[in-house]
Every structure is written in C-alpha cells, then in structure tokens.
Protein backbone atom coordinates (compact mmCIF):
# COMPACT_ATOMS: atom_id res chain seq x y z
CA UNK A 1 -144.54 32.00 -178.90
CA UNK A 2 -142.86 32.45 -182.52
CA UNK A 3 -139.75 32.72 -181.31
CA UNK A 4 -139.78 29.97 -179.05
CA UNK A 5 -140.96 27.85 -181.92
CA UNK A 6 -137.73 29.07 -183.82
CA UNK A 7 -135.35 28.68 -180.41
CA UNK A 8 -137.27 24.84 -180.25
CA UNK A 9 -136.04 23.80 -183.75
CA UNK A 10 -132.36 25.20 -182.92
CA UNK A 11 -132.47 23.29 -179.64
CA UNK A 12 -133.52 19.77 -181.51
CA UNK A 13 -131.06 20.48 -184.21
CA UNK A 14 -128.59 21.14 -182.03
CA UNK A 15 -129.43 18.19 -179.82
CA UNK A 16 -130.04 15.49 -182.10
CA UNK A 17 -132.61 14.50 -179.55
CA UNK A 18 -136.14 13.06 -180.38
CA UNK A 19 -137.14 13.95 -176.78
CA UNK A 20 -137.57 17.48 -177.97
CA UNK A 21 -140.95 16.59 -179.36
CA UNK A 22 -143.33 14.81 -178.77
CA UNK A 23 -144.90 12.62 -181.51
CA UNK A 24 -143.97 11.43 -184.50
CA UNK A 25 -145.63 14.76 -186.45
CA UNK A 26 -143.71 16.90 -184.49
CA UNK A 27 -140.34 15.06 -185.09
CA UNK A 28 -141.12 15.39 -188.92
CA UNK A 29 -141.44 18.82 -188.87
CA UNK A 30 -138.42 19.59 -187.15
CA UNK A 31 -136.61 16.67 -190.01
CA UNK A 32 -138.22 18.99 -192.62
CA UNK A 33 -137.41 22.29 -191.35
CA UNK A 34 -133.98 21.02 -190.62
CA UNK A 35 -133.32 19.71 -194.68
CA UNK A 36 -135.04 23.05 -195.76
CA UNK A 37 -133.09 25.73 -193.65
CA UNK A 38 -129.87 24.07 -193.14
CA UNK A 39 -129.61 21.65 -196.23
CA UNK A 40 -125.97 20.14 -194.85
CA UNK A 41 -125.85 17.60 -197.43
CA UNK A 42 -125.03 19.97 -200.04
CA UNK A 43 -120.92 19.72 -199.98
CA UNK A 44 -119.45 23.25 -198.48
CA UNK A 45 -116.34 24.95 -199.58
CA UNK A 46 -113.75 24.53 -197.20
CA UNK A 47 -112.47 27.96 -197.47
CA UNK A 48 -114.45 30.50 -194.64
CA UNK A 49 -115.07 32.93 -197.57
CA UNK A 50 -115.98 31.54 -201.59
CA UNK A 51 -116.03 35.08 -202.79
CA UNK A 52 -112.27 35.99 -201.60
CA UNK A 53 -111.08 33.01 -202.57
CA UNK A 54 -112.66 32.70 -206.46
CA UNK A 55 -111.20 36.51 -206.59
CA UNK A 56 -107.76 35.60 -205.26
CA UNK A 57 -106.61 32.48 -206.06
CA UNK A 58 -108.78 31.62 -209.97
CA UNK A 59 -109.62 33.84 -212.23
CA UNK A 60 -109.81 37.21 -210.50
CA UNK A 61 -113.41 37.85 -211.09
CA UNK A 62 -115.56 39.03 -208.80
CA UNK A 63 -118.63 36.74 -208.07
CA UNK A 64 -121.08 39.84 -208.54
CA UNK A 65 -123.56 39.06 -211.50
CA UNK A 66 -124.70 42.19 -213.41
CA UNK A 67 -128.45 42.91 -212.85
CA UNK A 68 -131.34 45.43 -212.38
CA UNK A 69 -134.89 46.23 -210.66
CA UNK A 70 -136.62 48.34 -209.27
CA UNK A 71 -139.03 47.51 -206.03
CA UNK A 72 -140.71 49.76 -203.57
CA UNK A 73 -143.08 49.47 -200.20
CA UNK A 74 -144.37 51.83 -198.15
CA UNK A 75 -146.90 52.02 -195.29
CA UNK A 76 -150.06 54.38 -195.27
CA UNK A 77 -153.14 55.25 -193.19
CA UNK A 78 -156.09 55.85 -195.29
CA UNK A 79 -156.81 59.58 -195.20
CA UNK A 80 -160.83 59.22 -195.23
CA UNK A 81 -163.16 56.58 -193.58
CA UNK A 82 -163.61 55.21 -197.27
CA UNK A 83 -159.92 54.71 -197.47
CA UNK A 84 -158.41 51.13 -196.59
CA UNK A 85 -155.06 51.77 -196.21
CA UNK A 86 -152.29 49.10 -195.47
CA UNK A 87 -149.16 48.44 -197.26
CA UNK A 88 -148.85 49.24 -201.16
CA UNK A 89 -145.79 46.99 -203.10
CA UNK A 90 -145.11 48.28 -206.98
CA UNK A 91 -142.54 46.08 -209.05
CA UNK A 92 -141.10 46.46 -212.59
CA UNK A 93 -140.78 43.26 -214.07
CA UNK A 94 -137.96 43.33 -216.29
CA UNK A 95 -134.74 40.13 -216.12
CA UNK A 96 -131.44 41.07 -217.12
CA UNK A 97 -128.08 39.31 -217.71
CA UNK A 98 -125.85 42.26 -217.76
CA UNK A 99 -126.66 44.29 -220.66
CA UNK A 100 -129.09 41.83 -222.37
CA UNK A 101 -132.68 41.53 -221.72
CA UNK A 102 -134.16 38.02 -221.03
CA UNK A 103 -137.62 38.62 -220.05
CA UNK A 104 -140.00 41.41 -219.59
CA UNK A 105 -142.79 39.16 -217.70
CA UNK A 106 -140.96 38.23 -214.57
CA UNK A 107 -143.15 38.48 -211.24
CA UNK A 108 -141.30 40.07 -208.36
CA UNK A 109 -144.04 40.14 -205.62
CA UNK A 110 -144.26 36.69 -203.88
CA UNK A 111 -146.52 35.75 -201.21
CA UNK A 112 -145.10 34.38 -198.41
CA UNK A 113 -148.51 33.70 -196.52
CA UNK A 114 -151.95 35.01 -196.82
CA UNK A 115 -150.41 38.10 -195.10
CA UNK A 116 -147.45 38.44 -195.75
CA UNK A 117 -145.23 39.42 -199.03
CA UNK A 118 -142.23 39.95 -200.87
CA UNK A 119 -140.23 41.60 -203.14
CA UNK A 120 -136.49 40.33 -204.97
CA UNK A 121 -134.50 41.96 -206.41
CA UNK A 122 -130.90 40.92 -207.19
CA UNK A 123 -130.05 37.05 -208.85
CA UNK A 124 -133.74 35.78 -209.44
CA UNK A 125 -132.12 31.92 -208.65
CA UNK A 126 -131.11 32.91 -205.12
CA UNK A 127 -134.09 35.54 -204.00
CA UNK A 128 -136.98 32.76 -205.37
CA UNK A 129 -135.12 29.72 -204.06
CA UNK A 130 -134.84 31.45 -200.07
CA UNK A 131 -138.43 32.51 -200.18
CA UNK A 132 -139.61 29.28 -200.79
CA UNK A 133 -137.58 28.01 -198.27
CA UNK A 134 -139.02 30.87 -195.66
CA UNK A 135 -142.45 30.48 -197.23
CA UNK A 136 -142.30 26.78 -196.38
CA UNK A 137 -141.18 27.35 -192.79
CA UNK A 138 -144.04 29.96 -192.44
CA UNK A 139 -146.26 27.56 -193.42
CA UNK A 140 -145.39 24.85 -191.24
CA UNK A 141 -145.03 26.90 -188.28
CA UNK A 142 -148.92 27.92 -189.26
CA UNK A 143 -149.95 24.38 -189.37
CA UNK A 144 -148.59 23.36 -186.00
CA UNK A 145 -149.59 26.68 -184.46
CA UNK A 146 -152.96 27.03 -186.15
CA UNK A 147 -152.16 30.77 -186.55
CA UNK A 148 -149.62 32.67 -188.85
CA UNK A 149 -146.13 33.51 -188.33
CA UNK A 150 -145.43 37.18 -187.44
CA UNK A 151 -143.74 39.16 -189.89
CA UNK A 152 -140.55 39.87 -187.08
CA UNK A 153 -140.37 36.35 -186.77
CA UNK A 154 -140.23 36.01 -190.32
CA UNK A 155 -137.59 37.87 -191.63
CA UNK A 156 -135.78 37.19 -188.01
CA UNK A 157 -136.01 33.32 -189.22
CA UNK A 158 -134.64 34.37 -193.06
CA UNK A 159 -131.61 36.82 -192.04
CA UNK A 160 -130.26 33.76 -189.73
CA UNK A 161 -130.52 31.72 -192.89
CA UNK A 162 -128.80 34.11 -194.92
CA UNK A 163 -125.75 34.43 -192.38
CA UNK A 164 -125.34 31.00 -192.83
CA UNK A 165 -124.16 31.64 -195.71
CA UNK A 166 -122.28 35.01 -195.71
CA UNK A 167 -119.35 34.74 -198.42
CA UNK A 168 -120.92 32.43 -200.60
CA UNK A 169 -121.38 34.71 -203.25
CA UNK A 170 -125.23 34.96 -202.82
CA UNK A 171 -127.08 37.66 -205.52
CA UNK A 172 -128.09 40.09 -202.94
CA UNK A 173 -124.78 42.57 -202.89
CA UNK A 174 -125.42 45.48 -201.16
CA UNK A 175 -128.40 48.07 -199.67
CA UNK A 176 -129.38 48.59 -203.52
CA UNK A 177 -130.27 44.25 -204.05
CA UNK A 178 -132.31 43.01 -201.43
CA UNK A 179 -135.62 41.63 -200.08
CA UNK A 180 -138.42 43.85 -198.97
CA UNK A 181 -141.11 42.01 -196.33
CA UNK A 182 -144.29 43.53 -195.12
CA UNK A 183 -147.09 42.11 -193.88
CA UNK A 184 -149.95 42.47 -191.27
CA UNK A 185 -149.33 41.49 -187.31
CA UNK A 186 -152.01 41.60 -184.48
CA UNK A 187 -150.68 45.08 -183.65
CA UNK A 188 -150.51 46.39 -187.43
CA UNK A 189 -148.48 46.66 -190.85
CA UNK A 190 -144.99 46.30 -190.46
CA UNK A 191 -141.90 46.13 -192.92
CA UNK A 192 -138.81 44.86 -193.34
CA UNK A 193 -135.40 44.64 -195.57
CA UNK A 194 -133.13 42.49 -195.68
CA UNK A 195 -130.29 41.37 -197.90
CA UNK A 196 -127.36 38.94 -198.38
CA UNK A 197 -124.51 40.70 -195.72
CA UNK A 198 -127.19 39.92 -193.23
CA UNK A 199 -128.66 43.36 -192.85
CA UNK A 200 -132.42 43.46 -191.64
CA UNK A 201 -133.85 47.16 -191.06
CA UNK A 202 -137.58 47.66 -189.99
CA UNK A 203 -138.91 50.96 -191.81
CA UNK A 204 -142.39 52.45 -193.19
CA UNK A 205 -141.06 52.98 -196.53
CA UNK A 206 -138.38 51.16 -198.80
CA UNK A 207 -137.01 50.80 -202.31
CA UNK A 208 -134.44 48.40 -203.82
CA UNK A 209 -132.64 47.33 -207.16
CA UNK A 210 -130.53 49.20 -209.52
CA UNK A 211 -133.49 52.08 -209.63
CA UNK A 212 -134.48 52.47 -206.31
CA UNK A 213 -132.76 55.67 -206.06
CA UNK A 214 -134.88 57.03 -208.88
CA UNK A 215 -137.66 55.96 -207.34
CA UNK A 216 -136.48 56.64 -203.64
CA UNK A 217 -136.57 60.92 -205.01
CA UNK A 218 -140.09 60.46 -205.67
CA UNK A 219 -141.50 58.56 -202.77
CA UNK A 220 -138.94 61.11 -200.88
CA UNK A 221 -140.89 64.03 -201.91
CA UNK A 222 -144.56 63.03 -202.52
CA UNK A 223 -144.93 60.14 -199.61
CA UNK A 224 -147.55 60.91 -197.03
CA UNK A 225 -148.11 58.77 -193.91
CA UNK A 226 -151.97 59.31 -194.77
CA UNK A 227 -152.96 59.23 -198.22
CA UNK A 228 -156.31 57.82 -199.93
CA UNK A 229 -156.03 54.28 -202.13
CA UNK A 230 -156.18 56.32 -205.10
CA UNK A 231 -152.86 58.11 -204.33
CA UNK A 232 -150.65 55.56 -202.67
CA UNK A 233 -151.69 53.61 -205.72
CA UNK A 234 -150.82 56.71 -207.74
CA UNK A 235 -147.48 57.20 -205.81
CA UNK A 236 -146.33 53.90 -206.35
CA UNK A 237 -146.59 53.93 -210.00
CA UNK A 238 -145.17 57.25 -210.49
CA UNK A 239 -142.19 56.34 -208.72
CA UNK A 240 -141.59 52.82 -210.81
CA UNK A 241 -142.45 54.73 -213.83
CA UNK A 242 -139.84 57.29 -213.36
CA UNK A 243 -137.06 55.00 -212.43
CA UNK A 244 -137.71 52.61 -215.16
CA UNK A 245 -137.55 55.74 -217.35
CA UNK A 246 -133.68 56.27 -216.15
CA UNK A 247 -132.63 52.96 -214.99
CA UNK A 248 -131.87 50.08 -218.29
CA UNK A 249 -132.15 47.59 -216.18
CA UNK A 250 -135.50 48.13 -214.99
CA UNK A 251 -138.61 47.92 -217.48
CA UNK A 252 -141.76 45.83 -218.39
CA UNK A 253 -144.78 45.98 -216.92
CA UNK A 254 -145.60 47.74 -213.11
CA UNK A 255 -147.12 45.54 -211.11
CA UNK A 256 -148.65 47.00 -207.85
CA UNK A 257 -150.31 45.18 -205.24
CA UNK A 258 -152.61 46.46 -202.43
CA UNK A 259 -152.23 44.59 -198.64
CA UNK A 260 -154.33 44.80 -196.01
CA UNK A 261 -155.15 42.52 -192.96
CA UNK A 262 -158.19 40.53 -194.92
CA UNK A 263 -155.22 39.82 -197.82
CA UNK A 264 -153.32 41.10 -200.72
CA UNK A 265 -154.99 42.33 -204.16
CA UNK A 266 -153.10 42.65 -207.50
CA UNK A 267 -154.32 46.43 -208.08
CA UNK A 268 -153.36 47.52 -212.09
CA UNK A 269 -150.47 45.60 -213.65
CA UNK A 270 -149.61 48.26 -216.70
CA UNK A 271 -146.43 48.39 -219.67
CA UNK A 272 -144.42 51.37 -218.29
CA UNK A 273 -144.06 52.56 -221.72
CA UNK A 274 -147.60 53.17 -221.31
CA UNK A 275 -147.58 55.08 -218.27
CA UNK A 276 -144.71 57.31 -219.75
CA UNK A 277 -146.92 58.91 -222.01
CA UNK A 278 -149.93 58.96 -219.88
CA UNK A 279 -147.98 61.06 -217.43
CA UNK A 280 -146.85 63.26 -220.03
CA UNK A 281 -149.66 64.25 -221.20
CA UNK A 282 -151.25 64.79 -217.84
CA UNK A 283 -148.31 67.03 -217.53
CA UNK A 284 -148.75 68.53 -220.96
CA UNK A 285 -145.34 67.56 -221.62
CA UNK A 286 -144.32 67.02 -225.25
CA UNK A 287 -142.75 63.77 -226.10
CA UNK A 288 -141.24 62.04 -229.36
CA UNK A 289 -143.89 59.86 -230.59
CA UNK A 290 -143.09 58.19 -234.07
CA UNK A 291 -146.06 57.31 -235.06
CA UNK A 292 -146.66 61.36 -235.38
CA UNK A 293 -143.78 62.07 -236.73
C-alpha cells in the first residue's frame, strides 16, 4: 500500500492528469508533494554533472566541503523481561568548517515521525533541508493513509530523491557522510543508510562521519544482538566517546536516544570531555588533569 502511494504520485506527475485523484484534497497533495520532492522551478545546470564541470572547466576545486561527525545505530533485543530493547542512536554534536569550530550544540538526531529517526552527518544545509522534505512526505502520506509510512518506504522514497540529483555536489560524499534511518514497522525495528551516490544498505548496526571508524572498533567488538538498556546505552556512549577522543572533527556533547515502538526518548545528553574522565577512572587510568597539576 506504501509503495503504491509512492508509484500513484509518479504516475500523476508523470501524467499531468487530475483524473489520478479524486477530489480536490487529493489533487493538493500530489501539487505539494510534487513542489517538495521535485522542486523544478529551481533553474538546473545544463551540464549532466556540476561537480566535473566546477573541477574542470573554473577553478579546479573540488566541490567537497571539509567536515566531521560521528553517528551510530544499532539494533538490540533486551536480554531480560525488564529490558525494552529497540533501536539505540548516539550523536556528537560538534559543526565544523574545515579546521574551525562553529558550534558545539548542534542536534544530529531528527525525527522523521513518531517512529521513525535520523541521523546527518556530512553538510548540515543539505542533510536538514532533505529530511524535512522526507519528513513532510511521511507526514502527508500519514494523513491520507491514517497510518505511518514504513521505514522501507521511507528511505526507498529519499534515495530516489537523492538520485535526482547525483552530481550536484550534495554534502554526503562517500560511505563515511551519510544518513542513518531506523524506525519501528508492524514486523519490527529496522535500519537503514543512505547517502548522496544513492547508496541505501539495510543493516542492524551502523556508524557514519569522519569518526565512525573509531567508533565502528568499539561497537565491532563489544556489540551484542541482546544486551540490557543499561548496556546498549553504555555501548553507545563508549563508542562516541572514544571516537570523539581521536577524531577533531567530532566533539560536544553525546546525545543518545532510546526507540522503541511506543516512541523515541532522549536518554542522557553528556559533554564528552566529561565522559573521558569518567571512563578513565573506571578504568583506573591516569590522565593529565590541570587543575592537579
């Protein structure tokens, strides 16, 4: 039923034919969804491919800004009958323009639906602008349908968008800058990733930005398909601490967020300079602390 809503709006767009729907309602919908996924009156480069062509033929600079993250979201069953389980999201929330830090606050979890979230990481213009697009067709598609979008559909609906666009230089370069999407279905969790070539892979765990590899050898090693609250919780703040300890471009505060099929909950939101020396000294680790010195 989800995708035939999707294959409906191609069909109408493709038509230009009212007798697609029904009533006036309907035919706004599809006149929204069309300006909001496929915004045509925005002048397009006539060259098939921006990127080769700023590189080539102006100034022979890449259109690749200079940026770091780290995000991470895995799947887990709760280990006792006291255990909720669900997805678990953990974010740094540091901005960067190249080697210059403009803001430690930023929030990189955004709901899509009641049941559904996201991560960015990569250009903060292009990542918030597409999920508010995809937000706002998940919404609509909820309103007509009186039930919610499934998180396939989804990300199915925001890849096509994307490739729309392939070559335009959008901030989402490569495996490491992407979008992760998880959310609850009839039939359980599920989660995606997706970024700017078009990619969209369907995993129980993933990490992306400049420090997901950092984070990836800790989730790698201590990830557990069943685990109680307490450690996925734990696991997911270990692993942004320790890649915002090696990665400059990921830093702030570590946001993680806890969701299940009633919703999401913001769990502990902490400074990651913080959780540094907590670990430490669980660890009995010496550490330079000036204040001591």
């Amino acid at each position: 039923l989800q995708f035939f809503f999707l294959s409906k709006m191609a069909l109408a767009s493709w038509t230009k034919s009212a007798d697609v729907f029904c009533d006036e309602t309907e035919k706004l919908i599809r006149d929204d969804y069309n300006i909001s996924c496929f915004p045509r009156r925005i002048e397009i480069a006539p060259v098939p491919n921006v990127e080769k062509f700023v590189f080539e033929n102006l100034t022979g600079t890449k259109m690749q800004m200079m940026k770091g993250t780290t995000t991470l979201a895995f799947i887990y069953k709760g280990k006792t009958a006291a255990d909720r389980g669900g997805i678990m999201f953990a974010v740094d929330s540091r901005a960067s323009s190249g080697k210059y830090i403009s803001s430690s606050t930023v929030m990189k979890v955004i709901p899509l639906t009641g049941r559904i979230l996201s991560t960015l990481a990569g250009g903060a213009a292009d990542c918030q602008f597409w999920l508010r697009v995809i937000s706002k067709i998940c919404k609509l598609y909820e309103l007509r349908y009186k039930c919610e979008i499934s998180v396939a559909a989804a990300t199915k609906t925001l890849q096509n968008i994307i490739l729309e666009y392939l070559g335009y230089g959008l901030s989402m370069v490569s495996e490491m800058f992407g979008m992760i999407v998880g959310g609850f279905n009839h039939d359980g969790p599920a989660l995606y990733f997706l970024d700017s070539e078009g990619t969209r892979k369907k995993s129980h765990l993933f990490s992306c930005g400049s420090g997901s590899l950092n984070a990836y050898g800790i989730l790698d090693t201590f990830y557990k398909p069943s685990m109680t609250d307490d450690e996925a919780k734990d696991l997911a703040r270990r692993a942004i601490m320790h890649a915002t300890y090696r990665d400059i471009g990921s830093g702030g505060q570590c946001s993680v967020f806890h969701l299940q099929p009633s919703g999401y909950k913001l769990e502990s939101q902490t400074d990651v300079s913080d959780m540094y020396h907590s670990f430490m000294e669980e660890m009995k680790r010496p550490f330079y602390d000036p204040s001591k010195a």
